[in-house]
N, C-alpha and C. Protein backbone atom coordinates (compact mmCIF):
# COMPACT_ATOMS: atom_id res chain seq x y z
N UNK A 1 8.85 -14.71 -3.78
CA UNK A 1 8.81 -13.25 -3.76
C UNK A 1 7.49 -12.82 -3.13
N UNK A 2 7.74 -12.03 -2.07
CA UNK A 2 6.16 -11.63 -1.72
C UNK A 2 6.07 -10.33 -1.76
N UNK A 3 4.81 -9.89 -1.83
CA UNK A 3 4.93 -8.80 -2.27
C UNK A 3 3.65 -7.87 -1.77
N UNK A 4 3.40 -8.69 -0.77
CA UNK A 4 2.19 -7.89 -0.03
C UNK A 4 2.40 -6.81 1.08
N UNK A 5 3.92 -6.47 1.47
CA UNK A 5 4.29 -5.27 1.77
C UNK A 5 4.18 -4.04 1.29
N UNK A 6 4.14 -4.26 -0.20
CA UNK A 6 3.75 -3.33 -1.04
C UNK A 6 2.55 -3.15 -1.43
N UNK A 7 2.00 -4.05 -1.43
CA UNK A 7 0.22 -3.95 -1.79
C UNK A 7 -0.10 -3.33 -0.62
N UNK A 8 0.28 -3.62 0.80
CA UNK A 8 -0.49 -2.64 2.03
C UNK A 8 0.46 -1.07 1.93
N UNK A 9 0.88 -0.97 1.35
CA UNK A 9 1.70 0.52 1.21
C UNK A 9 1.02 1.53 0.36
N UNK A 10 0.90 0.33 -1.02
CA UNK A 10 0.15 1.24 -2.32
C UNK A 10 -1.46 1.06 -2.10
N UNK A 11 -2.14 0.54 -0.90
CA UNK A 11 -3.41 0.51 -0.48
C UNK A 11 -3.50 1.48 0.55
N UNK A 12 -2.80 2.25 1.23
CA UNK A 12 -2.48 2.81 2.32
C UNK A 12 -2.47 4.19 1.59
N UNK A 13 -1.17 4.30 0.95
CA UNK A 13 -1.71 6.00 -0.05
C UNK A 13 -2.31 6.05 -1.02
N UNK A 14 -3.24 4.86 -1.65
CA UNK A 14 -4.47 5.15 -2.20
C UNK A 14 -5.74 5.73 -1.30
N UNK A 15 -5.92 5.24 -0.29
CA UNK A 15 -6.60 5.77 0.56
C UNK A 15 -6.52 7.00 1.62
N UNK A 16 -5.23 7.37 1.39
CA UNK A 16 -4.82 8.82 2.05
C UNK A 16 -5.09 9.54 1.04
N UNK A 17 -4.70 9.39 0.05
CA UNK A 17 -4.60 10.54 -1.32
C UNK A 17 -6.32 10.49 -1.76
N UNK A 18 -7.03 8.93 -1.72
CA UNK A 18 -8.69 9.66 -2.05
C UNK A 18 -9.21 10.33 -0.36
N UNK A 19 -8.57 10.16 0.49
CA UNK A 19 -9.03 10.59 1.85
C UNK A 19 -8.65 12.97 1.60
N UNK A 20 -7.72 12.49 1.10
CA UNK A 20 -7.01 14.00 0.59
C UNK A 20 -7.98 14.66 -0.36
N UNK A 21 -8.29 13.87 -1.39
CA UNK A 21 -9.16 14.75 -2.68
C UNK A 21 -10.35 15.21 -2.47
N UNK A 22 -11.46 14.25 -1.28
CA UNK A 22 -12.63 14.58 -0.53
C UNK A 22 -12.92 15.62 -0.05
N UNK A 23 -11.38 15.92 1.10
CA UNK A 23 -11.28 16.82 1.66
C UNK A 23 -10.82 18.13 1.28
N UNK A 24 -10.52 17.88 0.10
CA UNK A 24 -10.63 19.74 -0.48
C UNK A 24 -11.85 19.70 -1.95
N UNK A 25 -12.41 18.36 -1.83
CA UNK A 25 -14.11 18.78 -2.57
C UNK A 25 -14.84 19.41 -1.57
N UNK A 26 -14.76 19.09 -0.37
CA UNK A 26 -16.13 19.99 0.91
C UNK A 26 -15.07 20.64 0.53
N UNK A 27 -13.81 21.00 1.05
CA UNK A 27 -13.29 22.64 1.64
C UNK A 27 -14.03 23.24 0.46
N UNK A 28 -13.83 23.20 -1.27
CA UNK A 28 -14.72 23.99 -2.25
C UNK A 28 -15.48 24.66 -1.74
N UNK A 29 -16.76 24.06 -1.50
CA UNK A 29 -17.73 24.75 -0.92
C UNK A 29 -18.80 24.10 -1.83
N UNK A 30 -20.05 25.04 -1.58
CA UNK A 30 -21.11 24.17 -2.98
C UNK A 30 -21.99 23.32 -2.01
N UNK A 31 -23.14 23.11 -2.70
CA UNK A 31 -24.63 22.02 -2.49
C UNK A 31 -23.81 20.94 -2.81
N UNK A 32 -24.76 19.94 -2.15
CA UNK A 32 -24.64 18.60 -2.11
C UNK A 32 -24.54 18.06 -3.48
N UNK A 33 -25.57 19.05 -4.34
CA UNK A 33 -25.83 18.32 -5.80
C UNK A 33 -24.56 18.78 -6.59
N UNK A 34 -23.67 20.10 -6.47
CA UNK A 34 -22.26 19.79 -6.89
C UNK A 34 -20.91 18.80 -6.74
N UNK A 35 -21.05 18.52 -5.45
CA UNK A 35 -19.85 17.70 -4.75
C UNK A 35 -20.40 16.50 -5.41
N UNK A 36 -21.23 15.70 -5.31
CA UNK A 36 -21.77 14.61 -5.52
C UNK A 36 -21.11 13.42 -6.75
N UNK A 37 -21.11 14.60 -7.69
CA UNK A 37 -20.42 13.73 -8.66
C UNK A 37 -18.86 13.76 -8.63
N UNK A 38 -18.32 14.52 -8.21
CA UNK A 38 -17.18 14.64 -7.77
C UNK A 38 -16.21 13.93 -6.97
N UNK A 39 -17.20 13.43 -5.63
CA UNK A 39 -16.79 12.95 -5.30
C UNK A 39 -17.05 11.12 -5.64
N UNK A 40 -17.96 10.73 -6.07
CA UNK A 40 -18.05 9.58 -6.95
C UNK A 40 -17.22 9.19 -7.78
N UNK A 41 -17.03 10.24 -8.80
CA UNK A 41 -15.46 10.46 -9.87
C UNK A 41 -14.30 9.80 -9.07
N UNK A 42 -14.20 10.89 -7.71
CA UNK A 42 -12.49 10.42 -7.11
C UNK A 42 -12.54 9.12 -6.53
N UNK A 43 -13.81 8.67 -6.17
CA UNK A 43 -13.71 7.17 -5.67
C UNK A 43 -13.47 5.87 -6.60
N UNK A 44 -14.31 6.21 -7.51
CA UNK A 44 -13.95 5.31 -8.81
C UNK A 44 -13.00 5.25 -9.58
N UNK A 45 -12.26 6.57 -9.48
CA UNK A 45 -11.07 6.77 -10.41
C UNK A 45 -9.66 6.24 -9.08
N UNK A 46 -10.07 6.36 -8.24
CA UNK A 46 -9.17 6.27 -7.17
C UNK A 46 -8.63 4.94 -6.59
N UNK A 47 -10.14 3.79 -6.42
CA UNK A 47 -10.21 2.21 -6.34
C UNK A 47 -9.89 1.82 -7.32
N UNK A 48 -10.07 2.61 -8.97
CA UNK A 48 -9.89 1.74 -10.12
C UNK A 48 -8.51 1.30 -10.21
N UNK A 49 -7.77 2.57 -9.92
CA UNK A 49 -6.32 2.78 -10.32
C UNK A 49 -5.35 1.11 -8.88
N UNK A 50 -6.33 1.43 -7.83
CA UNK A 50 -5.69 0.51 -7.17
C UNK A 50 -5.88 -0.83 -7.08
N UNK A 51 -7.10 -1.00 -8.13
CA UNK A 51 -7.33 -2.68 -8.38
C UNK A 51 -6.12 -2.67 -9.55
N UNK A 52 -6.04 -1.91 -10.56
CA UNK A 52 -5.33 -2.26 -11.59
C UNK A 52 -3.87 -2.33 -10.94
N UNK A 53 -3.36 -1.49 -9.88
CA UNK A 53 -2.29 -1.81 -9.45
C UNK A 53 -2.04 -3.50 -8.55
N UNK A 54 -3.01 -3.43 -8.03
CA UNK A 54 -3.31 -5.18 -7.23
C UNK A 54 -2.97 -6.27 -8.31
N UNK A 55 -3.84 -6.24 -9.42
CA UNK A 55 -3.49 -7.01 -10.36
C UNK A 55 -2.18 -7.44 -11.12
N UNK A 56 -1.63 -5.99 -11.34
CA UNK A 56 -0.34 -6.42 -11.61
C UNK A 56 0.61 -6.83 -11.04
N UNK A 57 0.30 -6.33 -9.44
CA UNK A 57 1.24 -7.07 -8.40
C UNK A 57 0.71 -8.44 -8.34
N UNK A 58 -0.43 -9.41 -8.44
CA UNK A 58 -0.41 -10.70 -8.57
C UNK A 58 0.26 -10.84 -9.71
N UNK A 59 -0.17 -10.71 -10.95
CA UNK A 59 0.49 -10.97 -12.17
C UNK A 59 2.16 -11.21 -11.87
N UNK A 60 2.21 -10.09 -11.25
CA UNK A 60 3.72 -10.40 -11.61
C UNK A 60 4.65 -11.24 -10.97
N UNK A 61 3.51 -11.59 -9.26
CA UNK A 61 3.71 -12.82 -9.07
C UNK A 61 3.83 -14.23 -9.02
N UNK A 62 2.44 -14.18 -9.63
CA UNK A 62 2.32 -15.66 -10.82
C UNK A 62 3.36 -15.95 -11.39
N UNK A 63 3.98 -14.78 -12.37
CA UNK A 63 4.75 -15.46 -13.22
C UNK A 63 5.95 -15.72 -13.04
N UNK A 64 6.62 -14.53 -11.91
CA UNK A 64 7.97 -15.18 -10.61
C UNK A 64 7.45 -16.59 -10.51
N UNK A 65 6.72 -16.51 -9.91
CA UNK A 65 5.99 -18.06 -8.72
C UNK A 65 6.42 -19.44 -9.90
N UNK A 66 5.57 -18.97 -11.35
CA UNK A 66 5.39 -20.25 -12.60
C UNK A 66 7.19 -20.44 -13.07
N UNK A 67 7.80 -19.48 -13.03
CA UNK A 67 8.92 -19.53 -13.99
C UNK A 67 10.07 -20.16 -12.48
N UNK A 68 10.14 -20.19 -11.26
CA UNK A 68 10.88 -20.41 -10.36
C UNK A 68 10.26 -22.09 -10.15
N UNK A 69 9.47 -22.52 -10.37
CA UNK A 69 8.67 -23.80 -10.91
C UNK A 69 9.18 -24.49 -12.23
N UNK A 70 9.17 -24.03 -13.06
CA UNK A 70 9.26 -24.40 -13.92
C UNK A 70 11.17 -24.43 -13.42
N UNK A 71 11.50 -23.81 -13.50
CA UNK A 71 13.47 -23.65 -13.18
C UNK A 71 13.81 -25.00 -12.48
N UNK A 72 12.73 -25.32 -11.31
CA UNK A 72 13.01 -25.58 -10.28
C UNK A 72 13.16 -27.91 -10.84
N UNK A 73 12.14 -27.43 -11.43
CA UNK A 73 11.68 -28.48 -11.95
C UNK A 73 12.45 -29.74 -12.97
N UNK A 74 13.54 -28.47 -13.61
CA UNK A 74 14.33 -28.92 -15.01
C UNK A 74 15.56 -29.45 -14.14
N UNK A 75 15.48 -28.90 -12.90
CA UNK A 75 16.76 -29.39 -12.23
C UNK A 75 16.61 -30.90 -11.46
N UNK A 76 15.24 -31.21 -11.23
CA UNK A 76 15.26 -32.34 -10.50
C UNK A 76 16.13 -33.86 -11.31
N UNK A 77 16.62 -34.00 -10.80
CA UNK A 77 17.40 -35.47 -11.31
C UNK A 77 16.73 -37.03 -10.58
N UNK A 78 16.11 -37.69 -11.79
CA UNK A 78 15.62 -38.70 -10.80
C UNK A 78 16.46 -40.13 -11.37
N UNK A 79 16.98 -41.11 -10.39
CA UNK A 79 17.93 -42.18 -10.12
C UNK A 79 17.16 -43.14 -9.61
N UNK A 80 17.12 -43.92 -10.81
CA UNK A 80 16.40 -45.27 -10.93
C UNK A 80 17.46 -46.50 -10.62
């Protein structure tokens, strides 16, 4: 199962959507010293959400990957 079609998809509108939130912190308006944390917030909240999504897409490959192994395994017949 692969599944890195989807990891470049859900990496793709993670980065449009924090590319999106930036861009209506300037449109706001405001000093540097308002935006600032703001935009720090959407980056961290924004990468966090997409490592935790990365992870579970390995996870959930591992355990496809271990259990199609393990299946694969119970079937071998060996003839001595």
């Amino acid at each position: 199962m692969n599944l890195d079609i989807i990891k470049k998809v859900i990496a793709f509108c993670a980065v449009g959507i924090w590319l999106i939130l930036l861009f209506k912190i300037f449109q706001a308006g405001g000093d540097m010293q308002e935006q600032l944390p703001k935009c720090i917030f959407t980056t961290i909240i924004t990468f966090s959400i997409l490592t935790l999504l990365f992870k579970g897409i390995e996870y959930i490959e591992k355990r496809v990957l271990t259990r199609r192994l393990s299946e694969s395994s119970n079937n071998i017949v060996v003839k001595i």
